[in-house]
PDB file of N, CA and C in Angstrom:
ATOM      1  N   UNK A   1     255.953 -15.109  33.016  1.00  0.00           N
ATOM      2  CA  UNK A   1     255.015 -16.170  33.262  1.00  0.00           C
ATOM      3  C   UNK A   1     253.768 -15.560  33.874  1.00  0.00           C
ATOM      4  N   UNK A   2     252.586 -15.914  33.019  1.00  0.00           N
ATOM      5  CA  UNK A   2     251.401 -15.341  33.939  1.00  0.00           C
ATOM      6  C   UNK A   2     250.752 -16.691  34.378  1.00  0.00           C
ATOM      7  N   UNK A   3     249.292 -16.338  35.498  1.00  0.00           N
ATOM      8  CA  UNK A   3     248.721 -17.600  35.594  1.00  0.00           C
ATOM      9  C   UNK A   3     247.526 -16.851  36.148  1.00  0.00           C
ATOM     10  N   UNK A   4     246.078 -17.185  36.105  1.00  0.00           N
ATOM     11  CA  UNK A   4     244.743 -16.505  36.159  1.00  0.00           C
ATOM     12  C   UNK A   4     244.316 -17.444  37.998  1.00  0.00           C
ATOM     13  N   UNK A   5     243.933 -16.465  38.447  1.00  0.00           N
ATOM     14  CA  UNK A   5     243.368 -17.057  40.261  1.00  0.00           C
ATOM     15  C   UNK A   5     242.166 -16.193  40.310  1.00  0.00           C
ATOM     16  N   UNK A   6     241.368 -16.961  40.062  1.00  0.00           N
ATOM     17  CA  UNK A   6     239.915 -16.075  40.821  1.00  0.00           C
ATOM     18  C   UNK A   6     239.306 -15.233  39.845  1.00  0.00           C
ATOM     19  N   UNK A   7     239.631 -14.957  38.575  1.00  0.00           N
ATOM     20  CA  UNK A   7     239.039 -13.951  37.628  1.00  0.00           C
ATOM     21  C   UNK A   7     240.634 -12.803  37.915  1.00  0.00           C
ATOM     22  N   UNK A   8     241.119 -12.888  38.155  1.00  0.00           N
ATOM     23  CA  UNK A   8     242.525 -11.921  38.466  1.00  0.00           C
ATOM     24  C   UNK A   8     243.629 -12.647  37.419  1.00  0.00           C
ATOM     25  N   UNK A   9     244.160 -11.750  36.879  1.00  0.00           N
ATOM     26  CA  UNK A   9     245.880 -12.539  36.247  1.00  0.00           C
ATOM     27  C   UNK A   9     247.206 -12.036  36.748  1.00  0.00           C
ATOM     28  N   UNK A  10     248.139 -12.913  37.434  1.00  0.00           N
ATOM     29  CA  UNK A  10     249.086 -12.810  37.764  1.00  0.00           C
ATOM     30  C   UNK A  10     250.549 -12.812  37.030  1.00  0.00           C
ATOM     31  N   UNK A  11     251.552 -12.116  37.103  1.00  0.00           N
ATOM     32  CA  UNK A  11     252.128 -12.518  35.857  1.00  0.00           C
ATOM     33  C   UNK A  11     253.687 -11.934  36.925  1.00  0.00           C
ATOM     34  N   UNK A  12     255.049 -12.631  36.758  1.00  0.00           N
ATOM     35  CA  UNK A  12     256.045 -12.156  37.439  1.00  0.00           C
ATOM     36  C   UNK A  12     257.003 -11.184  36.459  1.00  0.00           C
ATOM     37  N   UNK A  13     257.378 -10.345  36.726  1.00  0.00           N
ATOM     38  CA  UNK A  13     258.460  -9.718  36.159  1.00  0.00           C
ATOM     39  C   UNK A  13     259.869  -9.315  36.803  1.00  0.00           C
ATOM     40  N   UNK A  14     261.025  -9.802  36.308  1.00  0.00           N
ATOM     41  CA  UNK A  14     262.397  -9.141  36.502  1.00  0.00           C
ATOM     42  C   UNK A  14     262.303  -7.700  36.577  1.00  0.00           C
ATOM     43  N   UNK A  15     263.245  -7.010  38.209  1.00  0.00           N
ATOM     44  CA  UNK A  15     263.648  -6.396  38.240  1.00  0.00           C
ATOM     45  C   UNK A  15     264.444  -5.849  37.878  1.00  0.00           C
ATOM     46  N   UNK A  16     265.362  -4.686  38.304  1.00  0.00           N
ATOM     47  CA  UNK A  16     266.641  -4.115  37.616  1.00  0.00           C
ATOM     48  C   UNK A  16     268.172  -4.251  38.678  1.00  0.00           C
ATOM     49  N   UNK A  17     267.614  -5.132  39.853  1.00  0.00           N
ATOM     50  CA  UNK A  17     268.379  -5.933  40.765  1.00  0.00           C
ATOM     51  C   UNK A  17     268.105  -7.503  40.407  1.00  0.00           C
ATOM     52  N   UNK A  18     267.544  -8.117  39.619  1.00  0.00           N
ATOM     53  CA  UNK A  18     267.473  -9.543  39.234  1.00  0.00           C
ATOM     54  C   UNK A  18     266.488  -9.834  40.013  1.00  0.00           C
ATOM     55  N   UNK A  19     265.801  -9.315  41.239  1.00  0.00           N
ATOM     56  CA  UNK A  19     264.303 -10.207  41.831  1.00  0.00           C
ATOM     57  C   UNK A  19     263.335 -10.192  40.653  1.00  0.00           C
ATOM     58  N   UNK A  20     262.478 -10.903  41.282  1.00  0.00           N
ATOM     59  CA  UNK A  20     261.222 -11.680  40.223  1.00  0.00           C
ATOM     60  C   UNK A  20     260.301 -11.036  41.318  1.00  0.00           C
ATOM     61  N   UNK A  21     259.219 -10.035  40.807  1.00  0.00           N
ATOM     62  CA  UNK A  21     258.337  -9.601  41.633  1.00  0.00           C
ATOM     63  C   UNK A  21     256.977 -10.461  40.774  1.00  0.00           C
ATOM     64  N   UNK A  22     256.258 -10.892  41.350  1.00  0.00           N
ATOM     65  CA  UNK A  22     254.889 -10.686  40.942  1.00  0.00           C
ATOM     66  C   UNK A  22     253.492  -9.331  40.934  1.00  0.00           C
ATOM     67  N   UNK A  23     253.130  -9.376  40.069  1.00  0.00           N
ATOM     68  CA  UNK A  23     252.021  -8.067  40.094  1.00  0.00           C
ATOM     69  C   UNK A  23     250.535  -8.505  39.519  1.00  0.00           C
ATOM     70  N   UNK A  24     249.657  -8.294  39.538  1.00  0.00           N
ATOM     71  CA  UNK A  24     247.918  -8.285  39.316  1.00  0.00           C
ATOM     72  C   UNK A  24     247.803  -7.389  38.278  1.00  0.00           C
ATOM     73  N   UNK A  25     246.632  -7.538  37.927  1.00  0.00           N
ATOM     74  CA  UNK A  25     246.106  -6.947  36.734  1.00  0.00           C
ATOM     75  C   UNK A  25     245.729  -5.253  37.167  1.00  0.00           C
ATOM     76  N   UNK A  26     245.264  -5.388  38.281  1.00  0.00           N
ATOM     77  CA  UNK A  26     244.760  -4.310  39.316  1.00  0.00           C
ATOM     78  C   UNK A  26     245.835  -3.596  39.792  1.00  0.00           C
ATOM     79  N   UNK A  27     246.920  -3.634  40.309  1.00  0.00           N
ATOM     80  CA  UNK A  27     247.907  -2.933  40.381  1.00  0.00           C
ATOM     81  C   UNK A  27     249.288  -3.266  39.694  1.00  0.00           C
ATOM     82  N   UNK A  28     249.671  -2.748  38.967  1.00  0.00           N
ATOM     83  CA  UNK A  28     251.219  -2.906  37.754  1.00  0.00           C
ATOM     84  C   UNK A  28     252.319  -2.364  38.652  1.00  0.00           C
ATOM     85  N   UNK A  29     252.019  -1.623  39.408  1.00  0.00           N
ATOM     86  CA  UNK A  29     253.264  -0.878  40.363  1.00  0.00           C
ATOM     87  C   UNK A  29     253.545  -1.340  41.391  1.00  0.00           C
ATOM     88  N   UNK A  30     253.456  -2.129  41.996  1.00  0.00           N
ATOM     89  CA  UNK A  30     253.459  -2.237  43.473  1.00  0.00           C
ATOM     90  C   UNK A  30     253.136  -4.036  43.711  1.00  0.00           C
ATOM     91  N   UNK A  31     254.478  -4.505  43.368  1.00  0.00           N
ATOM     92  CA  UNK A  31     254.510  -6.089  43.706  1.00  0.00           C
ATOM     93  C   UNK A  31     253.834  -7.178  44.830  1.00  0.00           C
ATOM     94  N   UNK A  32     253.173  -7.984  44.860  1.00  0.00           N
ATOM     95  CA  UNK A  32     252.329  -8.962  45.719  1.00  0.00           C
ATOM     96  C   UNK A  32     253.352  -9.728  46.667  1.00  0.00           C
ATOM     97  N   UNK A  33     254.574  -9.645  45.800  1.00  0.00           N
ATOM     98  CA  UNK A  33     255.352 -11.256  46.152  1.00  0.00           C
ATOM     99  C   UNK A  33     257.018 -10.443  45.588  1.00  0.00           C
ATOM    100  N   UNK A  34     257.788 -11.050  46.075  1.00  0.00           N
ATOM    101  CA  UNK A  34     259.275 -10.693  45.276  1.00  0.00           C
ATOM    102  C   UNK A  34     260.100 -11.990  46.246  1.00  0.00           C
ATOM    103  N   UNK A  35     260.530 -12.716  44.577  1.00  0.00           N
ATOM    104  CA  UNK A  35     261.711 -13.568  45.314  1.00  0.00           C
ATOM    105  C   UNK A  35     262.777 -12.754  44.927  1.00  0.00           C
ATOM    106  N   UNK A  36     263.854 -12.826  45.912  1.00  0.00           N
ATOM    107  CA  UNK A  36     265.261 -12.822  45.491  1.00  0.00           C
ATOM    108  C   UNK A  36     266.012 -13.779  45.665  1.00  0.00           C
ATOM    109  N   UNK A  37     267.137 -13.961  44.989  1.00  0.00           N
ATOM    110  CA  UNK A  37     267.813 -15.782  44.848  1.00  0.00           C
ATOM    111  C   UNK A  37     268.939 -15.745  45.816  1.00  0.00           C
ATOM    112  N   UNK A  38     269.645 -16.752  46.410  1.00  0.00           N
ATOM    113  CA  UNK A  38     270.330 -16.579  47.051  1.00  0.00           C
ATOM    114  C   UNK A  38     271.351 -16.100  46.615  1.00  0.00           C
ATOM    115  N   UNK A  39     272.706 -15.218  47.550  1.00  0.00           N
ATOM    116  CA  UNK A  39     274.202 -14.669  46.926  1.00  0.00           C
ATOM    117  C   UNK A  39     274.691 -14.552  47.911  1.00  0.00           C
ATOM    118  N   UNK A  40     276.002 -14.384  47.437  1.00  0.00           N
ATOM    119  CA  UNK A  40     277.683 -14.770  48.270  1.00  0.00           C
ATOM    120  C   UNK A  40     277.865 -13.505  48.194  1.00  0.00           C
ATOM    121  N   UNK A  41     278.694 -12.650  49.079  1.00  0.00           N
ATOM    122  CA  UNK A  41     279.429 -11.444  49.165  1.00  0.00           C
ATOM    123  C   UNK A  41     280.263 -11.412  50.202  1.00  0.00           C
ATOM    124  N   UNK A  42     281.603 -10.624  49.864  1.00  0.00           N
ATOM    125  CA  UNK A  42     282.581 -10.451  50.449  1.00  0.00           C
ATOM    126  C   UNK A  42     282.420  -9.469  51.730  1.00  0.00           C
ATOM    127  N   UNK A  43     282.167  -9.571  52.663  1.00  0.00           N
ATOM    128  CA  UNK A  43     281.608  -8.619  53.727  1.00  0.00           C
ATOM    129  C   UNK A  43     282.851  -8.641  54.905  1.00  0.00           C
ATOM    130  N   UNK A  44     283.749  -7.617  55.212  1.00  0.00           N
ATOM    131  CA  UNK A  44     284.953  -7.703  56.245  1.00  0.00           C
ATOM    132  C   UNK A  44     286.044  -8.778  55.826  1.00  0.00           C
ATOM    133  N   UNK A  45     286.161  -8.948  54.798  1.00  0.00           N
ATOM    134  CA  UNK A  45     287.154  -9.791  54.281  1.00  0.00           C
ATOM    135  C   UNK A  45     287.012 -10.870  54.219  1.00  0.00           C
ATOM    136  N   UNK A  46     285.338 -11.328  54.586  1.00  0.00           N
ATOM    137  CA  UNK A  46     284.987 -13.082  54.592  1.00  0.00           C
ATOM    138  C   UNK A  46     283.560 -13.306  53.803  1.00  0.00           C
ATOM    139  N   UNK A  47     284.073 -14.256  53.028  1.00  0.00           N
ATOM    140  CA  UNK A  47     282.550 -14.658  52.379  1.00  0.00           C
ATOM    141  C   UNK A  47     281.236 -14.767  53.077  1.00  0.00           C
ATOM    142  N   UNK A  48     280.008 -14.323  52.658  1.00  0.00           N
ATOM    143  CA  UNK A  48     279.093 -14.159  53.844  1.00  0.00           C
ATOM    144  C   UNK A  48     277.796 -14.681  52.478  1.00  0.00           C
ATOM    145  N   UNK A  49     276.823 -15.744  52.971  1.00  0.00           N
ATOM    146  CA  UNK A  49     276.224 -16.450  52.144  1.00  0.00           C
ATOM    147  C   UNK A  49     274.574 -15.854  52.892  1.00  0.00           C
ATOM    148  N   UNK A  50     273.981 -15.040  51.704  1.00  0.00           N
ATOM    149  CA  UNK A  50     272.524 -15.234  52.295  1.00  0.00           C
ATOM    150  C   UNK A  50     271.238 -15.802  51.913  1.00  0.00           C
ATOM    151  N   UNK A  51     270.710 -16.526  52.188  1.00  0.00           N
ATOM    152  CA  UNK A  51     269.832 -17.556  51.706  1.00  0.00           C
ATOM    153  C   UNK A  51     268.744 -17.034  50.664  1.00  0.00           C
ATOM    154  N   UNK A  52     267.893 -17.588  50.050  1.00  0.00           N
ATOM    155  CA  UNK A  52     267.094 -16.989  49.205  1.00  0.00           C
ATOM    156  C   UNK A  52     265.905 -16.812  49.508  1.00  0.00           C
ATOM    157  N   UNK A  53     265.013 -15.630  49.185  1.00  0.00           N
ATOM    158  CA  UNK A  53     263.831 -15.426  50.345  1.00  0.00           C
ATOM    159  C   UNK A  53     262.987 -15.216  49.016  1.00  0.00           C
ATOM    160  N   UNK A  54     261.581 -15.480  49.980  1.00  0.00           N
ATOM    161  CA  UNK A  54     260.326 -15.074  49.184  1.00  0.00           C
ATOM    162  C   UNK A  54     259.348 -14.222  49.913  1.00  0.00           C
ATOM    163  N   UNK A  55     258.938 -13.115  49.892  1.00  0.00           N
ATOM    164  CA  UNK A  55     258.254 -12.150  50.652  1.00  0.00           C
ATOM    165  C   UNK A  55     256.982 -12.172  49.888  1.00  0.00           C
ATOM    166  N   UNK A  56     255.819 -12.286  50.831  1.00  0.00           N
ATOM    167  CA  UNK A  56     254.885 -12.047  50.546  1.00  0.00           C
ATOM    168  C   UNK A  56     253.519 -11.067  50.919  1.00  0.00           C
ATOM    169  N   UNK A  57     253.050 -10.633  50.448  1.00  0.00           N
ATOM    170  CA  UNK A  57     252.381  -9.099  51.116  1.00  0.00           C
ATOM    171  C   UNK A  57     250.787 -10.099  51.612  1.00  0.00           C
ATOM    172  N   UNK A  58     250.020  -9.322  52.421  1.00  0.00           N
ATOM    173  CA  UNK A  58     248.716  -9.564  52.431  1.00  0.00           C
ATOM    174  C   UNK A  58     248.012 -10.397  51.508  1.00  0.00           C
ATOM    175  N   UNK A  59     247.437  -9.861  50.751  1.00  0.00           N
ATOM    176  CA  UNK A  59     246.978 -10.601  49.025  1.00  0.00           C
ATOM    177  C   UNK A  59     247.240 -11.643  48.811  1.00  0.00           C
ATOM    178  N   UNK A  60     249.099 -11.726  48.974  1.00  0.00           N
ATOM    179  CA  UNK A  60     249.706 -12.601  48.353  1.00  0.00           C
ATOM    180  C   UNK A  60     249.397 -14.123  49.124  1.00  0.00           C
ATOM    181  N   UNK A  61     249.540 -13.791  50.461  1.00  0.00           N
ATOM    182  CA  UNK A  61     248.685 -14.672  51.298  1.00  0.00           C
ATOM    183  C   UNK A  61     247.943 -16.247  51.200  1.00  0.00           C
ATOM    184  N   UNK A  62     246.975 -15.182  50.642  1.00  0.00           N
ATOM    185  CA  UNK A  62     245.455 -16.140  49.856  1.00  0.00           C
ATOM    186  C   UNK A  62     246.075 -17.258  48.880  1.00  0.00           C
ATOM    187  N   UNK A  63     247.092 -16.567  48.372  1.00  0.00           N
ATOM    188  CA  UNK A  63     246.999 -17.686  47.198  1.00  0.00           C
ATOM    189  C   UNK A  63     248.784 -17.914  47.823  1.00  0.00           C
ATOM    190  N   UNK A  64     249.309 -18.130  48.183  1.00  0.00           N
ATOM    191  CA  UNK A  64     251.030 -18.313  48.263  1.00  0.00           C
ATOM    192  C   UNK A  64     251.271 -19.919  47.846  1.00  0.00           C
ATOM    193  N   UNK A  65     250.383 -20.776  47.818  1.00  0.00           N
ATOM    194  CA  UNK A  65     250.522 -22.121  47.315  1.00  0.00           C
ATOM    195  C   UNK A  65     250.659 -21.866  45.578  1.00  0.00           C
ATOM    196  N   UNK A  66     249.943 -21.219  44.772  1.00  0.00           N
ATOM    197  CA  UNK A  66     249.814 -20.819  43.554  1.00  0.00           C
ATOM    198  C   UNK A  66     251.075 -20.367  43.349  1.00  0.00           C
ATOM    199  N   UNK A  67     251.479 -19.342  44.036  1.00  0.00           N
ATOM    200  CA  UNK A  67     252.569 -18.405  43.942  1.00  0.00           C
ATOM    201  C   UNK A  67     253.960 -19.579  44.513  1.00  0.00           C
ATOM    202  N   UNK A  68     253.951 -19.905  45.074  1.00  0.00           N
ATOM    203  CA  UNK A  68     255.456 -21.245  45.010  1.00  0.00           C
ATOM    204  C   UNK A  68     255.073 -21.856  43.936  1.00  0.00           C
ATOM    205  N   UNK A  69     254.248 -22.421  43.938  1.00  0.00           N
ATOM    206  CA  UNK A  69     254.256 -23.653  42.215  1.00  0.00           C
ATOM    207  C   UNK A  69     254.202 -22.978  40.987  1.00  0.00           C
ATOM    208  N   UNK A  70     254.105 -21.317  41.170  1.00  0.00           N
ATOM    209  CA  UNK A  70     254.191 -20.545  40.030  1.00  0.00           C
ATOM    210  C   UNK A  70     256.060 -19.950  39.960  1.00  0.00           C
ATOM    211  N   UNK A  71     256.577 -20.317  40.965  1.00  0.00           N
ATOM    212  CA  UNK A  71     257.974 -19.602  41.273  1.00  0.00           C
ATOM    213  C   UNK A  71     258.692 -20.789  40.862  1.00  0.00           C
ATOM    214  N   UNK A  72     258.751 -21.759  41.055  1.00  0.00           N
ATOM    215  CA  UNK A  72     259.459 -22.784  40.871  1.00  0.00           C
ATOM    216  C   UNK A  72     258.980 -23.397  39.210  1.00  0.00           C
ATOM    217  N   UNK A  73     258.075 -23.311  38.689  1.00  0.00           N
ATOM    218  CA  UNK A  73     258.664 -23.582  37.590  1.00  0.00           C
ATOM    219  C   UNK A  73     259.201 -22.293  37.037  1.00  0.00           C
ATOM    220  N   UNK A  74     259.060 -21.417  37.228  1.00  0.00           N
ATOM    221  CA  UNK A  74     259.789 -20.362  36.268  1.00  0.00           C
ATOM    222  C   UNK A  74     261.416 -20.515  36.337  1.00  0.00           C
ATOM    223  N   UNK A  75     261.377 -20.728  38.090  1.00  0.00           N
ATOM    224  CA  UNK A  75     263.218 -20.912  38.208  1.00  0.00           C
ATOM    225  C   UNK A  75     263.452 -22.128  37.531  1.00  0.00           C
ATOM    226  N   UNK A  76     262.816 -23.174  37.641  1.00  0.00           N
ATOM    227  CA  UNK A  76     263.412 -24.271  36.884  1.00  0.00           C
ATOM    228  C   UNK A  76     263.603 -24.237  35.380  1.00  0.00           C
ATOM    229  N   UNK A  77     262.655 -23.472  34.437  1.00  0.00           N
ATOM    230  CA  UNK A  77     262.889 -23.108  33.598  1.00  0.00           C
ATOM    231  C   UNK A  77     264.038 -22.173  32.967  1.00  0.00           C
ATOM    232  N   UNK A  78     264.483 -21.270  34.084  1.00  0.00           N
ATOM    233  CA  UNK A  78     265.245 -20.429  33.806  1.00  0.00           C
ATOM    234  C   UNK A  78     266.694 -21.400  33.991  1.00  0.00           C
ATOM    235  N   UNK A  79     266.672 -22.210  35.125  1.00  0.00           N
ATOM    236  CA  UNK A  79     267.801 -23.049  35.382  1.00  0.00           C
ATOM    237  C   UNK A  79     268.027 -24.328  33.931  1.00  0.00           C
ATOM    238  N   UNK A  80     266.796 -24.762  33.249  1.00  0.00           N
ATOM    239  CA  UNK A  80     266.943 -25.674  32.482  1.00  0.00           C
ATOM    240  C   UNK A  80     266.303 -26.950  32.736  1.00  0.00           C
ATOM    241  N   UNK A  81     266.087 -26.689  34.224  1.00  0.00           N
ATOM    242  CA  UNK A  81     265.564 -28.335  34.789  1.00  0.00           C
ATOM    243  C   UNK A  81     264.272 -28.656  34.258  1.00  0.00           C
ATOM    244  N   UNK A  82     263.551 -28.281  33.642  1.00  0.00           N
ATOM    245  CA  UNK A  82     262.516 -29.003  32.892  1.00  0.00           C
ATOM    246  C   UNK A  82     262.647 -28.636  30.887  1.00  0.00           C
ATOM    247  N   UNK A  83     263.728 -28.218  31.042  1.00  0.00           N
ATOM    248  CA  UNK A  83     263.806 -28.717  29.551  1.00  0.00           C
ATOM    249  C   UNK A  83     264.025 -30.118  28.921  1.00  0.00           C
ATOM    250  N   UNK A  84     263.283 -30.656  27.935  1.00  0.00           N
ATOM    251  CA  UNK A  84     263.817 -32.187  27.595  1.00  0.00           C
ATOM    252  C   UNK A  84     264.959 -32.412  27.437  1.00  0.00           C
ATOM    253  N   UNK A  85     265.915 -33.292  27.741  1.00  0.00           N
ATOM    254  CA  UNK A  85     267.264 -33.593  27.850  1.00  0.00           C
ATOM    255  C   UNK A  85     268.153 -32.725  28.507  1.00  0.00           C
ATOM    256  N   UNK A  86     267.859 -31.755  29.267  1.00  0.00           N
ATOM    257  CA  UNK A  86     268.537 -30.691  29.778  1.00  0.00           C
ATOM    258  C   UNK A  86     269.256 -31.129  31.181  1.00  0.00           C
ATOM    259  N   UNK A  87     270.130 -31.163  31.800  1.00  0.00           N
ATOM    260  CA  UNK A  87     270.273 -31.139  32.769  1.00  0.00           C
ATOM    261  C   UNK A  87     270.661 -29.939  33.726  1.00  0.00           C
ATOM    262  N   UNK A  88     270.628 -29.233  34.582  1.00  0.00           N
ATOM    263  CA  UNK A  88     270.743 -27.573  35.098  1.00  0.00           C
ATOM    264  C   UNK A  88     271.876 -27.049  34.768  1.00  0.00           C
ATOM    265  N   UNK A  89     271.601 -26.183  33.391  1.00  0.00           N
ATOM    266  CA  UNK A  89     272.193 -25.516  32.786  1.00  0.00           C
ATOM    267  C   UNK A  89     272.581 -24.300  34.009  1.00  0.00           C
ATOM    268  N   UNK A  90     273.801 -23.831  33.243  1.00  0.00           N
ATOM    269  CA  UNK A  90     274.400 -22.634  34.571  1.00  0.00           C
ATOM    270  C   UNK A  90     273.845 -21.950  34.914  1.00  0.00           C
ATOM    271  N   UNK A  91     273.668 -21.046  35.912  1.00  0.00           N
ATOM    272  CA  UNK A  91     273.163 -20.181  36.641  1.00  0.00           C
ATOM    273  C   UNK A  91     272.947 -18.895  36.351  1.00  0.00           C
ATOM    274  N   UNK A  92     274.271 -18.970  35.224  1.00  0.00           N
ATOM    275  CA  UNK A  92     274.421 -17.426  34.503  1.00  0.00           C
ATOM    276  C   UNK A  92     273.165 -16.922  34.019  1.00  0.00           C
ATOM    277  N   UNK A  93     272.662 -18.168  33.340  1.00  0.00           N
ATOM    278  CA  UNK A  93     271.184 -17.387  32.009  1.00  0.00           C
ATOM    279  C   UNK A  93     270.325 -17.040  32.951  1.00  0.00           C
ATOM    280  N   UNK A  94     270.532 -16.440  34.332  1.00  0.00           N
ATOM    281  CA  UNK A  94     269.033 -15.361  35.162  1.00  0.00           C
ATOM    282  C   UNK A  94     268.414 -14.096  34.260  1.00  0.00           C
ATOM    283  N   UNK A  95     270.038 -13.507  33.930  1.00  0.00           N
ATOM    284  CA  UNK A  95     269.856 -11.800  33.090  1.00  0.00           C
ATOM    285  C   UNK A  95     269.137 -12.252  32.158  1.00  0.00           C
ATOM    286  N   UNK A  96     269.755 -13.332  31.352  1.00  0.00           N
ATOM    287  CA  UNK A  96     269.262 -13.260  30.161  1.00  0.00           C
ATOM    288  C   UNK A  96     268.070 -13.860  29.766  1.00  0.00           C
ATOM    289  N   UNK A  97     266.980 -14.837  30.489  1.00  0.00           N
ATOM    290  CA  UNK A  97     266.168 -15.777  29.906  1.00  0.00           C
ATOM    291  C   UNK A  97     264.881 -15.553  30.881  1.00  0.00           C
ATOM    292  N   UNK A  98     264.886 -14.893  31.742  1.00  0.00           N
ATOM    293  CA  UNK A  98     263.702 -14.269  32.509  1.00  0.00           C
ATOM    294  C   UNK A  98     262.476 -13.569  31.257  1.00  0.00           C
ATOM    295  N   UNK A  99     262.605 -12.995  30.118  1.00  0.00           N
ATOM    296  CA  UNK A  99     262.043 -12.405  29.549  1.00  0.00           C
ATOM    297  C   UNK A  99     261.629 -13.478  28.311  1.00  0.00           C
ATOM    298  N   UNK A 100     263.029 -14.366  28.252  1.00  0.00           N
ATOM    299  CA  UNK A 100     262.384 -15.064  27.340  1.00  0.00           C
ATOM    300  C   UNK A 100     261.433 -16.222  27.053  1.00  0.00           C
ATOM    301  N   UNK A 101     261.402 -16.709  29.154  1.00  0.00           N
ATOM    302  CA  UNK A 101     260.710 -17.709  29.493  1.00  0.00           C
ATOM    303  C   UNK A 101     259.680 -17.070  29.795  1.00  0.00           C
ATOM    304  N   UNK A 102     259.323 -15.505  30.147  1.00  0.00           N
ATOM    305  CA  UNK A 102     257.398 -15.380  30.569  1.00  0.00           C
ATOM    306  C   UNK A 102     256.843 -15.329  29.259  1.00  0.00           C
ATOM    307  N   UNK A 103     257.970 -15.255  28.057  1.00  0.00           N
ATOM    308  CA  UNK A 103     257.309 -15.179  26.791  1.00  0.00           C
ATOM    309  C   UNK A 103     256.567 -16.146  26.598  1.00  0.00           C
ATOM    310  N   UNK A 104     256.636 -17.102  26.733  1.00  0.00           N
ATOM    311  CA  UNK A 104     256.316 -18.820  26.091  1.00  0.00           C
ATOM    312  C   UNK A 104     255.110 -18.931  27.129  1.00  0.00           C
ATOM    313  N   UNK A 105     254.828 -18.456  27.803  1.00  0.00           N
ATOM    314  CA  UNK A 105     253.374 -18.446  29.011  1.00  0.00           C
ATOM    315  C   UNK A 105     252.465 -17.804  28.333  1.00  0.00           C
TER     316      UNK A 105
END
């Protein structure tokens, strides 16, 4: 998913841990923003739940209103919730539909 702020284009890409970083036209290496989603893990023999975060650098700052209303539809898309007749399809399609939803942007 890209989206243009200021004469700049923003666009998020999947990692190779499943976060969604955002990056600028101006730098390709070095992410503005990275959500990661929330997850469960077995830690000392007890389920241990950690919430889902959104980090944002300097830059990212300026615009972080852009950047939530740019994060949330992508997850909702990826979840299904704004497909017509869809109701939130499983959770599974993260791996798989991240690439196929910045396509359609």
């Amino acid at each position: 998913m890209t989206f243009n702020n200021n004469g700049r284009r923003y666009f998020w890409r999947k990692n190779k841990i499943q976060q969604l970083n955002l990056y600028n036209d101006n730098n390709t290496e070095n992410p503005i923003a990275t959500y990661e989603r929330s997850k469960r893990r077995v830690i000392d023999g007890g389920l241990k739940s950690f919430p889902a975060s959104l980090t944002l650098n300097d830059e990212a700052t300026e615009i972080q209103d852009i950047i939530v209303i740019s994060l949330l539809v992508i997850e909702g898309r990826i979840r299904g919730d704004f497909r017509p007749g869809s109701y939130r399809k499983s959770l599974s399609l993260w791996p798989d539909t991240i690439d196929t939803v910045a396509n359609r942007w």
